[in-house]
C-alpha atoms as a PDB file:
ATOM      1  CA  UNK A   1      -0.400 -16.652  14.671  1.00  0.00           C
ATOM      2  CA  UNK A   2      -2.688 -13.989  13.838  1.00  0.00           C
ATOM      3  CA  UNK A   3      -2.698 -11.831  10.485  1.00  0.00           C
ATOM      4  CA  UNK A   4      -3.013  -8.176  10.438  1.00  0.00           C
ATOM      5  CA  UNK A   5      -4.399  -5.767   8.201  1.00  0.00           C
ATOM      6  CA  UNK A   6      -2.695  -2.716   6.969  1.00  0.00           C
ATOM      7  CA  UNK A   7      -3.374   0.098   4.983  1.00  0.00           C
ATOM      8  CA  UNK A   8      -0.429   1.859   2.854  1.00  0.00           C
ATOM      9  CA  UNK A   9      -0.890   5.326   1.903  1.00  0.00           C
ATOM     10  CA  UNK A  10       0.739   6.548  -1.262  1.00  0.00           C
ATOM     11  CA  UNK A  11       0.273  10.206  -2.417  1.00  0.00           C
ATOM     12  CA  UNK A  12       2.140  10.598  -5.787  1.00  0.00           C
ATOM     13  CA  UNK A  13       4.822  13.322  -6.243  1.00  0.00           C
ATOM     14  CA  UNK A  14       4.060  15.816  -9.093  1.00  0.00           C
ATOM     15  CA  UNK A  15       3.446  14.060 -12.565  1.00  0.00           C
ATOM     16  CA  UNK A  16       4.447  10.299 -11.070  1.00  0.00           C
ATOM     17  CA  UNK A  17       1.021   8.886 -10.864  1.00  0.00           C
ATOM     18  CA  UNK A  18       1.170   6.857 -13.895  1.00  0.00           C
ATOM     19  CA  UNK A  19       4.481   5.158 -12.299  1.00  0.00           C
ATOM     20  CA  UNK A  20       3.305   4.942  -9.042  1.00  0.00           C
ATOM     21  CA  UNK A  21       0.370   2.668 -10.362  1.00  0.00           C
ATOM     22  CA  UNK A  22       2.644   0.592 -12.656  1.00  0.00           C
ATOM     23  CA  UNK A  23       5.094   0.057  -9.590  1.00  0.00           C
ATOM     24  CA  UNK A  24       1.524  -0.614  -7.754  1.00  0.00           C
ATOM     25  CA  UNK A  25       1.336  -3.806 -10.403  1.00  0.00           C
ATOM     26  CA  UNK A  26       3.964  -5.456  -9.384  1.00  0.00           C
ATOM     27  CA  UNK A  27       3.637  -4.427  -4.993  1.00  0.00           C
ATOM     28  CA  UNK A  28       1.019  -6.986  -3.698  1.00  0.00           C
ATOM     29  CA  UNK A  29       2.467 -10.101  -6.343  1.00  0.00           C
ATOM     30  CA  UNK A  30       5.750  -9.717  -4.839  1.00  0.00           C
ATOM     31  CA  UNK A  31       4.612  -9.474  -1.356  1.00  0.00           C
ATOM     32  CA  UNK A  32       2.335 -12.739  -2.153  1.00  0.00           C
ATOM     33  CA  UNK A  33       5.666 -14.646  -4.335  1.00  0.00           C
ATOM     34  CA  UNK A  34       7.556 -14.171  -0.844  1.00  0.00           C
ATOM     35  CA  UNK A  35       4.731 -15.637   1.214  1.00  0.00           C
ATOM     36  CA  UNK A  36       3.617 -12.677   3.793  1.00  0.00           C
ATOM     37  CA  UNK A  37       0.220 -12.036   2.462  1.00  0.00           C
ATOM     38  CA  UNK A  38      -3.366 -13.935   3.156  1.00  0.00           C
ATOM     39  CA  UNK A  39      -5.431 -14.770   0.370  1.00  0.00           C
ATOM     40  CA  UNK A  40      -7.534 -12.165   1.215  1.00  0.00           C
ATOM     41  CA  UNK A  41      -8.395  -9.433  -1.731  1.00  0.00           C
ATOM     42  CA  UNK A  42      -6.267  -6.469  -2.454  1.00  0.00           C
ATOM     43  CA  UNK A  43      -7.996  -3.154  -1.738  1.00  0.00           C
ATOM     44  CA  UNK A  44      -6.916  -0.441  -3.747  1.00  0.00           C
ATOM     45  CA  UNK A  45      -8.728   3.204  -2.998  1.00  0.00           C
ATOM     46  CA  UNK A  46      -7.820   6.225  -4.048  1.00  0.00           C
ATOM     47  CA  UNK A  47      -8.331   9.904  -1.708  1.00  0.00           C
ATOM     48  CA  UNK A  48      -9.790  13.315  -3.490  1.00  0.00           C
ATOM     49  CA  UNK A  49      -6.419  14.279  -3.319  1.00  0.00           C
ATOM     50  CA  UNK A  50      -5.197  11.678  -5.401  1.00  0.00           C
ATOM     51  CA  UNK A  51      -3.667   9.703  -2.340  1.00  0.00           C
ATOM     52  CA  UNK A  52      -3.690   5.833  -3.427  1.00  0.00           C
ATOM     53  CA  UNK A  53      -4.789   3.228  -1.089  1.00  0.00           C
ATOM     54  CA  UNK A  54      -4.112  -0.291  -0.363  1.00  0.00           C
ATOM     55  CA  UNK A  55      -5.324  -2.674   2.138  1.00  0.00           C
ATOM     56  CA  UNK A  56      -4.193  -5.880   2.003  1.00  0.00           C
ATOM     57  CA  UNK A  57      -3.664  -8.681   5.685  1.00  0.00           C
ATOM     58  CA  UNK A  58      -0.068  -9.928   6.583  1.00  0.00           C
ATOM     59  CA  UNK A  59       0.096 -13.491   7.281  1.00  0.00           C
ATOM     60  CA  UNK A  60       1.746 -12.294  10.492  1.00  0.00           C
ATOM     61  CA  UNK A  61       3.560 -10.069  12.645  1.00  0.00           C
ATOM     62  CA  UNK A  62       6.740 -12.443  11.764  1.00  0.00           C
ATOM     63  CA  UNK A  63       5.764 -11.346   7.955  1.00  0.00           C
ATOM     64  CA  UNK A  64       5.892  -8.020   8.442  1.00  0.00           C
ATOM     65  CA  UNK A  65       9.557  -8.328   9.812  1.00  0.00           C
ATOM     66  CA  UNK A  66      10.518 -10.959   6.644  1.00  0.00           C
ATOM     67  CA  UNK A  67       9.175  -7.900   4.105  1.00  0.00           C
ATOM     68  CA  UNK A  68      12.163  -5.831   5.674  1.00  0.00           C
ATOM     69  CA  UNK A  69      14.527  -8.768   5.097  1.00  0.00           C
ATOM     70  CA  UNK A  70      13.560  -9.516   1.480  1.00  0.00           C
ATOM     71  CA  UNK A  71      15.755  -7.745  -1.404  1.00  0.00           C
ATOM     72  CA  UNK A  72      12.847  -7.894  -3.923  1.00  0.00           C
ATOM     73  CA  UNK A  73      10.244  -6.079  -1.503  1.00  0.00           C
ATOM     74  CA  UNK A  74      12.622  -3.678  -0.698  1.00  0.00           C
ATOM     75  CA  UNK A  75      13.253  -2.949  -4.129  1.00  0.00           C
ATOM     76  CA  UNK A  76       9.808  -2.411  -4.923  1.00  0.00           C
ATOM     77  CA  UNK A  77       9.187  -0.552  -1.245  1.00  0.00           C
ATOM     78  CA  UNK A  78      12.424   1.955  -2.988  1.00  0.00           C
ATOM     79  CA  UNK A  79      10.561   2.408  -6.684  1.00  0.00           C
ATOM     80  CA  UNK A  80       7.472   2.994  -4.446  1.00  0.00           C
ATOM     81  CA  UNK A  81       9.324   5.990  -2.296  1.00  0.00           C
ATOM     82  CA  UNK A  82      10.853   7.707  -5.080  1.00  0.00           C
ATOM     83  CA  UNK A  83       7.387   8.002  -6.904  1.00  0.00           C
ATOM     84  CA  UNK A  84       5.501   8.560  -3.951  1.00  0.00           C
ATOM     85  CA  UNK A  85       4.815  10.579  -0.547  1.00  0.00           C
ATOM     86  CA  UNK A  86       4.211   8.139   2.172  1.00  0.00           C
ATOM     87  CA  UNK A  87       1.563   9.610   4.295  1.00  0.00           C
ATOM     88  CA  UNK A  88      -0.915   8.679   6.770  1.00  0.00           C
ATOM     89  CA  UNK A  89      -4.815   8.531   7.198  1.00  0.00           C
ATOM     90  CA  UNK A  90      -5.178  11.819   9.293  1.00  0.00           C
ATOM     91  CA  UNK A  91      -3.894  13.568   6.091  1.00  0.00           C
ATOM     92  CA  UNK A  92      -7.017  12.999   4.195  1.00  0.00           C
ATOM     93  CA  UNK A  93      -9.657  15.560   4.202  1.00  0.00           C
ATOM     94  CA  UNK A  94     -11.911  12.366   3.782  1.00  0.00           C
ATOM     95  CA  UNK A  95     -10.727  11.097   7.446  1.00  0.00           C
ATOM     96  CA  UNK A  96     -12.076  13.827   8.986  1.00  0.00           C
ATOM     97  CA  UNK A  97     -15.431  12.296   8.565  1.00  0.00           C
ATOM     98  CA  UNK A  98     -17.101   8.938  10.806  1.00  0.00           C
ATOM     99  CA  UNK A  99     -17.816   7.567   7.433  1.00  0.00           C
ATOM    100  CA  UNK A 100     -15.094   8.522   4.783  1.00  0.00           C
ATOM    101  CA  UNK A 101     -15.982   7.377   1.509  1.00  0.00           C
ATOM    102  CA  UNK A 102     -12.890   6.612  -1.395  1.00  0.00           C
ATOM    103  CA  UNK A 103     -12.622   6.004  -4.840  1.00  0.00           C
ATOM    104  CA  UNK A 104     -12.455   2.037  -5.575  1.00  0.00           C
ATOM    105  CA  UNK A 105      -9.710   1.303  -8.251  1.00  0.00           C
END
């Protein structure tokens, strides 16, 4: 089984960034309680634009399927979309760079 890394991009919709975050909270403890993540540290960034960031490793492809299937993540994945743009790397001005550089938080 190998683990894979992703990288969810979250840009906040007009005056939700305060929720987003607090939603944020509870995102990677869920995703642990139901057993899909490694151990490996949480990575949260954050763009110029105010895009947030998080890297985190599925324990494996099968995990990534199970988050679909699980009530609780998608509850949190639905507080997550209503606060929140999902977007992608190319639509940071910092990707446009070899070496983009983001905001630890």
């Amino acid at each position: 089984m190998s683990a894979f890394v992703f990288m969810a991009l979250y840009r906040p919709k007009p005056g939700l960034e305060n929720k987003l975050r607090e939603i944020l909270k509870l995102h990677i403890p869920v995703l642990r309680e139901e057993g899909l993540l490694t151990d490996r540290e949480l990575l949260t960034l954050q763009a110029e634009d105010g895009t947030i960031i998080e890297i985190a490793e599925w324990k494996s492809s099968e995990a990534i399927d199970k988050a679909h299937q699980s009530e609780k993540v998608m509850a949190v994945w639905d507080q997550i979309a209503a606060a929140a743009e999902l977007t992608n790397l190319s639509s940071l001005a910092e990707a446009q760079y070899p070496f983009p550089n983001f905001k630890a938080i």
